[in-house]
Every structure is written in structure tokens, then in C-alpha cells.
Protein backbone atom coordinates (compact mmCIF):
# COMPACT_ATOMS: atom_id res chain seq x y z
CA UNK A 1 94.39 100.44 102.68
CA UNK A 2 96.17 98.78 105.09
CA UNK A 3 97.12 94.97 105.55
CA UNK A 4 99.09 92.38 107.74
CA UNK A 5 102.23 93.38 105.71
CA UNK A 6 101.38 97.63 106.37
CA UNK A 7 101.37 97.19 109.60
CA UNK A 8 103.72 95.01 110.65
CA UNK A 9 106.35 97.92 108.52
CA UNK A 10 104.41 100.08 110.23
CA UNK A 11 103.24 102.25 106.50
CA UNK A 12 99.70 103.65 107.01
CA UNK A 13 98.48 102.55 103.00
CA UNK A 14 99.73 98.81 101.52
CA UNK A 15 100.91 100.92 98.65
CA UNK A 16 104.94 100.55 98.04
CA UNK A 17 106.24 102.50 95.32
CA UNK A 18 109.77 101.98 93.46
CA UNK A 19 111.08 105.10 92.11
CA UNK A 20 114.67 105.80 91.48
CA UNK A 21 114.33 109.58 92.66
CA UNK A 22 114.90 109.74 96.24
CA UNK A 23 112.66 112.90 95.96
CA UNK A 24 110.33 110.84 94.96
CA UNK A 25 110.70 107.36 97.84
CA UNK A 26 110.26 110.62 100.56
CA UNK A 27 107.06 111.32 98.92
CA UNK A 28 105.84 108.47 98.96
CA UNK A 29 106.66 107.62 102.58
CA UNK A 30 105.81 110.65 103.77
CA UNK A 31 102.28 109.98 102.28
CA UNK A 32 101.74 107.20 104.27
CA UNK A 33 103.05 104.87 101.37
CA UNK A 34 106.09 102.59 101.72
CA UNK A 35 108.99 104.43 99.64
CA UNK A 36 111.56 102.19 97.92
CA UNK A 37 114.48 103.42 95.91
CA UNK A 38 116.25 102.32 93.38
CA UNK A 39 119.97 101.45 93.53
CA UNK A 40 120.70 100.27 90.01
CA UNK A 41 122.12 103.80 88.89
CA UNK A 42 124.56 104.26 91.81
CA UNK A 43 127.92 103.06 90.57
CA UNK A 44 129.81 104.44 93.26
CA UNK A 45 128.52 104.29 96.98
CA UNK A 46 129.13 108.08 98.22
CA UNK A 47 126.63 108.72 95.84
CA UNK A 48 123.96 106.13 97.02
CA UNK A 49 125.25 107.40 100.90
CA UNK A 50 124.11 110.83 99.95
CA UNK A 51 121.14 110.13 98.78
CA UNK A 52 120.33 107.83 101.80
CA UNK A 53 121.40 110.46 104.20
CA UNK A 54 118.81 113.22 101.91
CA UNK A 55 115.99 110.31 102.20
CA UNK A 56 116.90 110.09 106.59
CA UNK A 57 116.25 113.90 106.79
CA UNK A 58 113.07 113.94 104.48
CA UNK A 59 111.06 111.12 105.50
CA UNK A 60 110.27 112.26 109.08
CA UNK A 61 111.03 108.94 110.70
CA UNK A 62 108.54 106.64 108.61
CA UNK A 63 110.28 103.78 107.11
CA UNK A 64 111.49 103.02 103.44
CA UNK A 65 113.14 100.94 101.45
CA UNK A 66 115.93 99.79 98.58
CA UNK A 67 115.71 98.27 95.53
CA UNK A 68 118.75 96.60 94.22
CA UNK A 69 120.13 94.45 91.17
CA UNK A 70 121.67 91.19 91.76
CA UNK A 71 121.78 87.68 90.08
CA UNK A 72 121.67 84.85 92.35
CA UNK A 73 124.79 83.51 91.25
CA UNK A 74 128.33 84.59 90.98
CA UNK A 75 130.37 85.00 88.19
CA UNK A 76 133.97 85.22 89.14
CA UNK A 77 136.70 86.94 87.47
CA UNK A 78 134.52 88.60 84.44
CA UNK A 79 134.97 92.22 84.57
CA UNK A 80 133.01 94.77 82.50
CA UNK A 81 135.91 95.63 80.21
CA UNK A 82 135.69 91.61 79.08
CA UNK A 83 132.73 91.32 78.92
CA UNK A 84 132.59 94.63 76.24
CA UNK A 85 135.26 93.15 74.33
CA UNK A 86 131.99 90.39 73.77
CA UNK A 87 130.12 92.92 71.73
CA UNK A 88 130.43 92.23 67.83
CA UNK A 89 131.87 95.17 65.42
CA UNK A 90 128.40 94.67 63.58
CA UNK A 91 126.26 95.55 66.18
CA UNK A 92 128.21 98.71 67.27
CA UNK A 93 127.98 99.79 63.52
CA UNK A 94 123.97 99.63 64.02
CA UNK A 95 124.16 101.33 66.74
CA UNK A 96 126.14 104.18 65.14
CA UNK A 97 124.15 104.06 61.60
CA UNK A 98 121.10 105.18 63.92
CA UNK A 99 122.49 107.84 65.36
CA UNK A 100 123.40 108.98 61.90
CA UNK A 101 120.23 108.48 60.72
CA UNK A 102 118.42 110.81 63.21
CA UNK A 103 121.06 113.17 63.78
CA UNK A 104 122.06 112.33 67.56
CA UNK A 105 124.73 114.59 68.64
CA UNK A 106 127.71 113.33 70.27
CA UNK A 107 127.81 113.94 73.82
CA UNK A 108 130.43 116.96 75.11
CA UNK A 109 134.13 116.50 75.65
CA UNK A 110 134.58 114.87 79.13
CA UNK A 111 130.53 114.05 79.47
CA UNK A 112 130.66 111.04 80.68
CA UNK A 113 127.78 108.19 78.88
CA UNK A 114 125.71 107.98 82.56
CA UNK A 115 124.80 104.41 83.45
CA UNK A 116 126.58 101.67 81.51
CA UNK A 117 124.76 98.54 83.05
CA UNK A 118 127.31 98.52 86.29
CA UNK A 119 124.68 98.19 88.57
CA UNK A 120 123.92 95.44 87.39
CA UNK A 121 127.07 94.07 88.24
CA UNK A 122 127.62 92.00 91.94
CA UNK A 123 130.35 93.44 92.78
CA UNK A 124 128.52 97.12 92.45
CA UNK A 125 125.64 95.65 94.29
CA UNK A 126 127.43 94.26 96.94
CA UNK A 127 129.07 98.04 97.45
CA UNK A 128 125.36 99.12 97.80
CA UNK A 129 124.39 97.11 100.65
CA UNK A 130 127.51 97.62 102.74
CA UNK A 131 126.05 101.39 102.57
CA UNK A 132 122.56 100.37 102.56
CA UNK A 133 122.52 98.26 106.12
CA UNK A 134 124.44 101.51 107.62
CA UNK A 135 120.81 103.20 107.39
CA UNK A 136 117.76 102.01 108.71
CA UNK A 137 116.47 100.69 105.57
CA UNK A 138 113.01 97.78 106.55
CA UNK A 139 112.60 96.11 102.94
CA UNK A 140 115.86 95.29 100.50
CA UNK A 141 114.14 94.50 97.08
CA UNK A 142 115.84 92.30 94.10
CA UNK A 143 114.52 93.07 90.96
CA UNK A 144 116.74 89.54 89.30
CA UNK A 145 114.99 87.69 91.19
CA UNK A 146 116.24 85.77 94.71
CA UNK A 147 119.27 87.24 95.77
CA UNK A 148 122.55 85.10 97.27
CA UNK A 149 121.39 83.59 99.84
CA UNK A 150 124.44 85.07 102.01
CA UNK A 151 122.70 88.49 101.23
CA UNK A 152 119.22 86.96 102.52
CA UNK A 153 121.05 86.14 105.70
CA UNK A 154 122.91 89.71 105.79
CA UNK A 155 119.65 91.43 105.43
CA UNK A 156 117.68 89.14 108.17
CA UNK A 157 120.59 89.98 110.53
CA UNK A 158 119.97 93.39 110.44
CA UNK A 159 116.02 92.77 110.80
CA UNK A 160 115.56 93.47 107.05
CA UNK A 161 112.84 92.24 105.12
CA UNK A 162 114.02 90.65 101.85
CA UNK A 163 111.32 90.76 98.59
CA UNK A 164 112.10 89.50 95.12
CA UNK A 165 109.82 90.11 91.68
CA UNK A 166 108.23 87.42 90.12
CA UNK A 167 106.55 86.70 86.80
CA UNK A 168 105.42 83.09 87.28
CA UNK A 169 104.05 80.50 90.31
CA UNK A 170 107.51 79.18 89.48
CA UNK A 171 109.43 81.90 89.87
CA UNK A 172 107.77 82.92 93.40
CA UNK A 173 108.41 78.88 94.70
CA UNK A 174 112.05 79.46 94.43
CA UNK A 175 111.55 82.86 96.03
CA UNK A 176 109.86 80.98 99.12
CA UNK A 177 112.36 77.96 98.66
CA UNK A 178 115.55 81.09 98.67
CA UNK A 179 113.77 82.54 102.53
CA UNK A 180 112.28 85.43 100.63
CA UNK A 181 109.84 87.42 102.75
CA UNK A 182 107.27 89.44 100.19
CA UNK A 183 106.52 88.06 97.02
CA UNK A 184 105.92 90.79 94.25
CA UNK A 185 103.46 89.34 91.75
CA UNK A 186 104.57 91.66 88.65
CA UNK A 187 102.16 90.62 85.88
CA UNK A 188 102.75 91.25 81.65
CA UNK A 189 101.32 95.03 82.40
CA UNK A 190 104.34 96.46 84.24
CA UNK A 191 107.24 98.76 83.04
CA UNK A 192 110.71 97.46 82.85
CA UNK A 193 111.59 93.59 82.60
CA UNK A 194 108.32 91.48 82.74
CA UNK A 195 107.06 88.18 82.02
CA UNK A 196 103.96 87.46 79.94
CA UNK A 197 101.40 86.41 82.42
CA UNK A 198 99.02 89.25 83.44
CA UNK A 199 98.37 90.62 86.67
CA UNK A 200 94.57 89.48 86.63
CA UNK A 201 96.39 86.32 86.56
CA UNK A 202 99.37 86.15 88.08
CA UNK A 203 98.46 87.52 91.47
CA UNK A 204 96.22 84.81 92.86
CA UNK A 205 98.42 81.97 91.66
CA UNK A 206 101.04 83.81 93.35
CA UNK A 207 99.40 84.01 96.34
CA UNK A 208 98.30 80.24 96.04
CA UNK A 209 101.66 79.02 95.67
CA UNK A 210 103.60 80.81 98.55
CA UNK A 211 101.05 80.60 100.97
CA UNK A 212 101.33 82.16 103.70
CA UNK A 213 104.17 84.73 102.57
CA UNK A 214 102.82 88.20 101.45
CA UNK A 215 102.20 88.91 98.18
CA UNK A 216 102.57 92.20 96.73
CA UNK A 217 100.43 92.46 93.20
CA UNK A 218 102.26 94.52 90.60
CA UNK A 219 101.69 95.61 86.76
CA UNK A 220 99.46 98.01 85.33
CA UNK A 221 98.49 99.26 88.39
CA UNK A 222 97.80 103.19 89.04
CA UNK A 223 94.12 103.64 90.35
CA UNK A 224 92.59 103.40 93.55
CA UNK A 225 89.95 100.65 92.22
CA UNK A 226 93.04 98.76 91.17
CA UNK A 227 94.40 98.32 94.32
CA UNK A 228 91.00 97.12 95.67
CA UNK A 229 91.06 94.59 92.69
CA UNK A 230 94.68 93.61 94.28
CA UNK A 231 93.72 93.12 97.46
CA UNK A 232 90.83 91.48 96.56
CA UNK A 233 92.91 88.70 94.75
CA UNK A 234 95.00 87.92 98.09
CA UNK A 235 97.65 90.35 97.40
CA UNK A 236 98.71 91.93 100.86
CA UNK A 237 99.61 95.21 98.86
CA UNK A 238 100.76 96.75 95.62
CA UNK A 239 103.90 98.28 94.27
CA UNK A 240 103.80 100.83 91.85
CA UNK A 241 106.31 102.01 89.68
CA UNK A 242 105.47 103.77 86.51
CA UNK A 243 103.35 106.23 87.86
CA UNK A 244 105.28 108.06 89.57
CA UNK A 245 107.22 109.01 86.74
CA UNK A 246 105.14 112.09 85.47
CA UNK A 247 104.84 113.66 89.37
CA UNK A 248 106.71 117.07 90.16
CA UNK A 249 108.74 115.42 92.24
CA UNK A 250 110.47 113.27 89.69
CA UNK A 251 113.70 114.45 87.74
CA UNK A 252 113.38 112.66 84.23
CA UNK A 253 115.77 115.71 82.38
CA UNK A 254 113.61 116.14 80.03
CA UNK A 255 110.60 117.97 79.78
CA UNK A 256 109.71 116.27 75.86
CA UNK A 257 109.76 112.98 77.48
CA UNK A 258 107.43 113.86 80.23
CA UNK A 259 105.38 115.22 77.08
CA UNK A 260 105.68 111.99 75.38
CA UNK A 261 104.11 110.41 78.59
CA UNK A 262 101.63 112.54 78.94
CA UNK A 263 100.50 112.13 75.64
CA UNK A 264 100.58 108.10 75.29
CA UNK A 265 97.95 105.62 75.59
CA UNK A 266 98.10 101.95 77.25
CA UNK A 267 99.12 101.05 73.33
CA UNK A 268 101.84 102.95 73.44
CA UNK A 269 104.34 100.52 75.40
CA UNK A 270 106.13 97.70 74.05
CA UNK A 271 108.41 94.56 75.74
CA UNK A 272 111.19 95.00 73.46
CA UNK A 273 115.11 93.74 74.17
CA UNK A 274 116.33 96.85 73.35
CA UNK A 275 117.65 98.01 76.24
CA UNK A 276 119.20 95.61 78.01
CA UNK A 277 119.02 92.51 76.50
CA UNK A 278 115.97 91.43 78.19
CA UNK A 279 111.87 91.95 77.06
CA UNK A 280 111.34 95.18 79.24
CA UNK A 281 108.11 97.36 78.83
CA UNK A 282 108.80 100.78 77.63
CA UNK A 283 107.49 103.54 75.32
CA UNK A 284 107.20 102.29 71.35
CA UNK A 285 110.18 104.34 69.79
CA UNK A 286 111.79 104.70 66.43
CA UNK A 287 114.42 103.39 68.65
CA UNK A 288 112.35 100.08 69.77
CA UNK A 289 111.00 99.69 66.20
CA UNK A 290 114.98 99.49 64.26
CA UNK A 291 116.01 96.94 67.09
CA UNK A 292 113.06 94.72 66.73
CA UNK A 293 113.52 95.22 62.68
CA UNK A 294 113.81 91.71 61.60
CA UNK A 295 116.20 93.21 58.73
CA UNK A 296 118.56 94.48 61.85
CA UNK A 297 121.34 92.31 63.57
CA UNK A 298 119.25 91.76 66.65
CA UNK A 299 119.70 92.29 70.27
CA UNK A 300 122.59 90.60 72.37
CA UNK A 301 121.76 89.23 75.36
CA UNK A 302 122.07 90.54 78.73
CA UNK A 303 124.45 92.63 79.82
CA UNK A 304 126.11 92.88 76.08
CA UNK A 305 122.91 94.96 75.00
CA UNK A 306 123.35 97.46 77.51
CA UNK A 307 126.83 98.13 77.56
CA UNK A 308 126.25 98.10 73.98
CA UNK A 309 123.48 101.14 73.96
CA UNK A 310 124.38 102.98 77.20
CA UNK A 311 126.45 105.61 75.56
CA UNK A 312 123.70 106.44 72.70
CA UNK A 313 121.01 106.21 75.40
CA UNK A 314 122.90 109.06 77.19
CA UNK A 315 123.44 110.76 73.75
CA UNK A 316 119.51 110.58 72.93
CA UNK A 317 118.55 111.39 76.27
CA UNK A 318 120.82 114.50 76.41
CA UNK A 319 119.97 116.00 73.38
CA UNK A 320 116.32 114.84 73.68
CA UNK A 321 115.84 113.68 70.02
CA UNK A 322 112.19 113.35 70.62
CA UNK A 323 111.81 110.13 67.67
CA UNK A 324 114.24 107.82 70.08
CA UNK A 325 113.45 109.20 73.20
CA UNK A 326 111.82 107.17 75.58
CA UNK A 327 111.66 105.20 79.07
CA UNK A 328 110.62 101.90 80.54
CA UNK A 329 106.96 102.68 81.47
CA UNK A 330 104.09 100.43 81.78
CA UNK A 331 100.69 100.64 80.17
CA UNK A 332 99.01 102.43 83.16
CA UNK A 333 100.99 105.15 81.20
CA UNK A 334 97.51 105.85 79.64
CA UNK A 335 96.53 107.42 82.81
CA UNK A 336 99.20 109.34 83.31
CA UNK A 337 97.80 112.43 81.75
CA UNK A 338 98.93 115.10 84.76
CA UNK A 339 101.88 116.21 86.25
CA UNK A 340 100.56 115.73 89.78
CA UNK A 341 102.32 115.93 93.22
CA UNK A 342 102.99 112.62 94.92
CA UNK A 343 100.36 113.72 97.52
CA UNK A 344 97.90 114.12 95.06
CA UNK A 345 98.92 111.01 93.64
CA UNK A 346 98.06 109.18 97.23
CA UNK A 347 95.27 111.12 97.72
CA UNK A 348 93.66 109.82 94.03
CA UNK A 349 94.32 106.55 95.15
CA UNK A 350 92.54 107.01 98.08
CA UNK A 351 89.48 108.13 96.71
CA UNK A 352 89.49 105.37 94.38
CA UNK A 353 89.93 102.67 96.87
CA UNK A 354 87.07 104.03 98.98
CA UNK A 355 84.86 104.31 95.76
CA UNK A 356 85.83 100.36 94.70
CA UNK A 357 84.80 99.47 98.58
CA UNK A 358 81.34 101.02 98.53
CA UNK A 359 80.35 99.98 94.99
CA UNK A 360 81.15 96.02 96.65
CA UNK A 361 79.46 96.39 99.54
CA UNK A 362 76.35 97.95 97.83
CA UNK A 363 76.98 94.57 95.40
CA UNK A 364 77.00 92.63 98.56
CA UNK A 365 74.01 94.46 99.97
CA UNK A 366 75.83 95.48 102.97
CA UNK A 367 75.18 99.54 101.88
């Protein structure tokens, strides 16, 4: 499985896989994948040095990568506690009547509510990269799209590939216009924020319009045949996200959500505002279901929806009330039915690329 873009970041398979378990990234490079980590949850940068310094010793050499979260623009002088004060009494009464309703614990004295949105914050993301460029990341990932172009610049200076996701043609032309390098193509399918064009579709318009950047397809993708169909559409790779979720490497906290993905189907996902404001793909919850209640007050947009529902996200997540609990996860999450190693993962995927490449070239009569 290997392409222009594999080799020239020197990754035996086109396969790059976000995860934000560093555990996880070091699989995945060590596999002969393309590793990429997620930075949105680091709020403070010993923390994201740590983990950077665990991913140096554990991925014997082979290059990886970092995802971050950063809006093209600047907004100056906003801080989190203002933009909190934002959130309407109404809405935090919701939030509380649910956690009545299905008996959510409060979380222990001193617990603190885990990640409050911060990440998504500049300023945080800015800390990231002045620890990021100290390691010898090859690909800095923006999940909001291009990032400032001063960042672009930062990242070129240091001989780092930049990539951005994008859910239309129109969103990758700005990418190409901003001096993005890789293109990711994330179609309707995916986990987390998506647009509503799928990845059948998506991909080769994507490709069309930045011609001749690579093009990475993304969204429901999690099979071996899937990736040929990817490549086959003029992506230059894939990037995989949900299905990693459910390997043994992975550190979700909670063995009744790993049940719960296990158990669901490609019906079992939604694009619901709930969690931060924006449509994201995740699992259908009692949780999804009261915020997209028409009888409800509604979601606030991004980031008041986040800050709003980070501290009973933490509280449902802790005590693992199994009716609310639940994940961004795309609808491959029907064939997530194992808790696999990442090897084996790679080593699926394998065998289903090779099986997608003989069935063509018997359809091609070249077998």
C-alpha cells in the first residue's frame, strides 16, 4: 500500500491513523503505518512533552505525526472564563435536569471535570507546537481546517508537512490557496465533526480540485478493500480514526463503552451538536437524543456547547452510566466487533488490500 506521499515520509503502508493514545500513534508507526496523535486534550505542554518523549522511545525511529486544533483566525482578548459567562442559566439547568434524571453522580471532591474545550483554544495550541517542533514530528495536522498561515510557515521551516481536513471541493481550494500540503478528503461517514458529502463522493472531487497536492481519503473507512477503493479514487492514502478505538492498545476508561462499541452497528452513529456545538458523528445516546429533542433549549454554538457539557461528560464518563455514555465514532463502528491489537489491525488491512487487488486484476483479465 504504498504511494508518492508513503514514500516520500518514508511509512511502508499509505495508511495514517489519528488516535489520541500515544500507545496507540506507536502502534501504528511501528506497523509500518503513519502514527498521528492527537493534541486537543493536552492543556498544559509537560504533558504533551511527555507523551512525545514516550512516542521518541517507542516508535523505533519511523516517523509520526500531530494532530492539533486551531481556527484560522485570531480572536484577541476573549478568554475562556468570558466566554463561559456566554452560557445561558437555561441551558445549564438542562444540563443538570439530565443528570438528575439518570442518576449521574457528581464527580469526587478535588476531581477535576477533564477536558473543558481548551484545546481548542489558540493560545493552548500555540503552547503545543512550541513543544511539538522540539521533536521530530514530519506531518502537523489541523482538524479546523487551514491553520494561520504564520503556523504554515513555522511548520515548513522546520521541514514539516502541514495537512488540513476537508468536507467539500471548497473547503480543500482554500486549503491549497492557505500552502497546505495533504488534503484529507473526510466524507459524511467519519467520526467526530463532518460535513455531509460522502466519501464515495468527496474523494475524487477532492482530488480534482487540488490537483496535484495529495489527497488523503477519510470516512467510514476500516477494511483493506476500502483502502483499495481510496486509492482507486486518486486518494494518495487514507486516515483512519475510529477504528482504532476498540484495539488493546487504546485507553478509553471504560470497559462498558468499549462494550457499547462492540456491540453497535453502522446505524448506531449520529451527527448531533451535542458535544461541542458542531454536527460531530458519535454513538446515538439517551444523551444525543434529549439534546436533539425539539422540546429541549437546543445546542449553543461552538465553544459555548462544550464548556457547557465538559463537566457532565467527565461525570458520565466516570461513573460510566451506560444510557449517556458514548464517543465520537464513525459508522465503520459496525465492524468493530474485536478487541484486536494494532498489528492485527494492519495485518487485516493488509489482507484485504491484497484481496481487493486480485479480484481487479482478475476483472481486468490480467490474473
Amino acid at each position: 500500500m504504498q504511494t508518492e506521499l508513503s514514500n516520500a515520509l518514508g511509512v511502508e503502508h499509505a495508511v495514517f491513523g489519528f488516535t489520541p493514545f500515544p500507545a496507540v500513534a506507536a502502534a501504528i508507526t511501528r506497523a509500518g503505518g503513519f502514527g498521528v496523535l492527537g493534541a486537543v486534550r493536552y492543556t498544559a505542554p509537560g504533558e504533551l512533552a511527555r507523551d512525545l518523549d514516550w512516542m521518541q522511545a517507542h516508535t523505533d525511529g519511523l516517523p509520526y505525526g500531530l494532530d492539533v486544533v486551531m481556527p484560522a483566525t485570531k480572536v484577541e482578548g476573549v478568554s475562556e472564563a468570558d466566554v463561559e459567562a456566554m452560557i445561558p442559566e437555561e441551558h445549564r439547568r438542562y444540563v443538570e435536569g439530565l443528570l438528575d434524571t439518570y442518576d449521574v453522580p457528581p464527580l469526587a471532591a478535588g476531581e477535576a471535570s477533564g477536558w473543558r474545550i481548551t484545546g481548542w483554544m489558540e493560545q493552548v495550541a500555540r503552547g503545543q507546537l512550541d513543544v511539538a517542533f522540539d521533536y521530530p514530528i514530519t506531518l502537523l495536522a489541523n482538524a479546523l481546517g487551514s491553520p494561520p498561515p504564520d503556523v504554515i510557515a513555522r511548520a515548513h521551516d522546520h521541514g514539516v508537512r502541514v495537512a488540513a481536513l476537508a468536507g467539500s471541493p471548497r473547503h480543500a481550494l482554500h486549503h491549497k490557496a492557505a500552502g497546505i500540503d495533504v488534503v484529507v478528503a473526510q466524507g459524511y461517514e467519519a467520526g467526530g465533526h463532518t460535513g455531509e458529502i460522502a466519501t464515495m463522493v468527496l474523494t475524487p472531487e477532492v482530488v480534482a480540485a487540488v490537483d496535484p497536492l495529495p489527497v488523503l481519503a477519510a470516512g467510514g473507512i476500516g477494511t483493506g478493500e476500502q483502502i483499495a477503493a481510496g486509492l482507486a479514487l486518486g486518494a494518495q492514502g487514507v486516515w483512519l480514526g475510529s477504528i482504532w478505538l476498540t484495539t488493546e492498545e487504546a485507553d478509553l476508561h471504560s470497559r462498558r463503552l468499549t462494550a457499547k462499541l462492540l456491540a453497535a452497528g453502522p446505524g448506531d452513529t449520529v451527527r448531533s451538536r451535542a458535544l461541542t456545538g458542531k454536527p460531530a458523528r458519535q454513538l446515538r445516546t439517551a444523551w444525543t437524543d434529549a439534546w436533539d429533542d425539539p422540546s429541549g433549549p437546543g445546542t449553543l454554538p461552538m465553544p459555548l456547547q462544550g464548556l457547557l457539557v465538559a463537566e457532565a461528560n467527565s461525570r458520565i464518563q466516570r461513573h460510566e452510566v451506560e444510557p449517556l455514555l458514548g464517543t465520537p465514532v464513525g459508522q465503520i463502528v459496525g465492524r468493530m466487533t474485536s478487541e484486536r491489537s494494532v498489528q492485527a489491525v494492519f495485518d487485516d488491512l493488509t489482507r484485504g488490500f491484497e484481496r481487493a487487488i486480485d479480484r481487479i486484476n482478475r476483472i481486468a483479465g490480467r490474473a
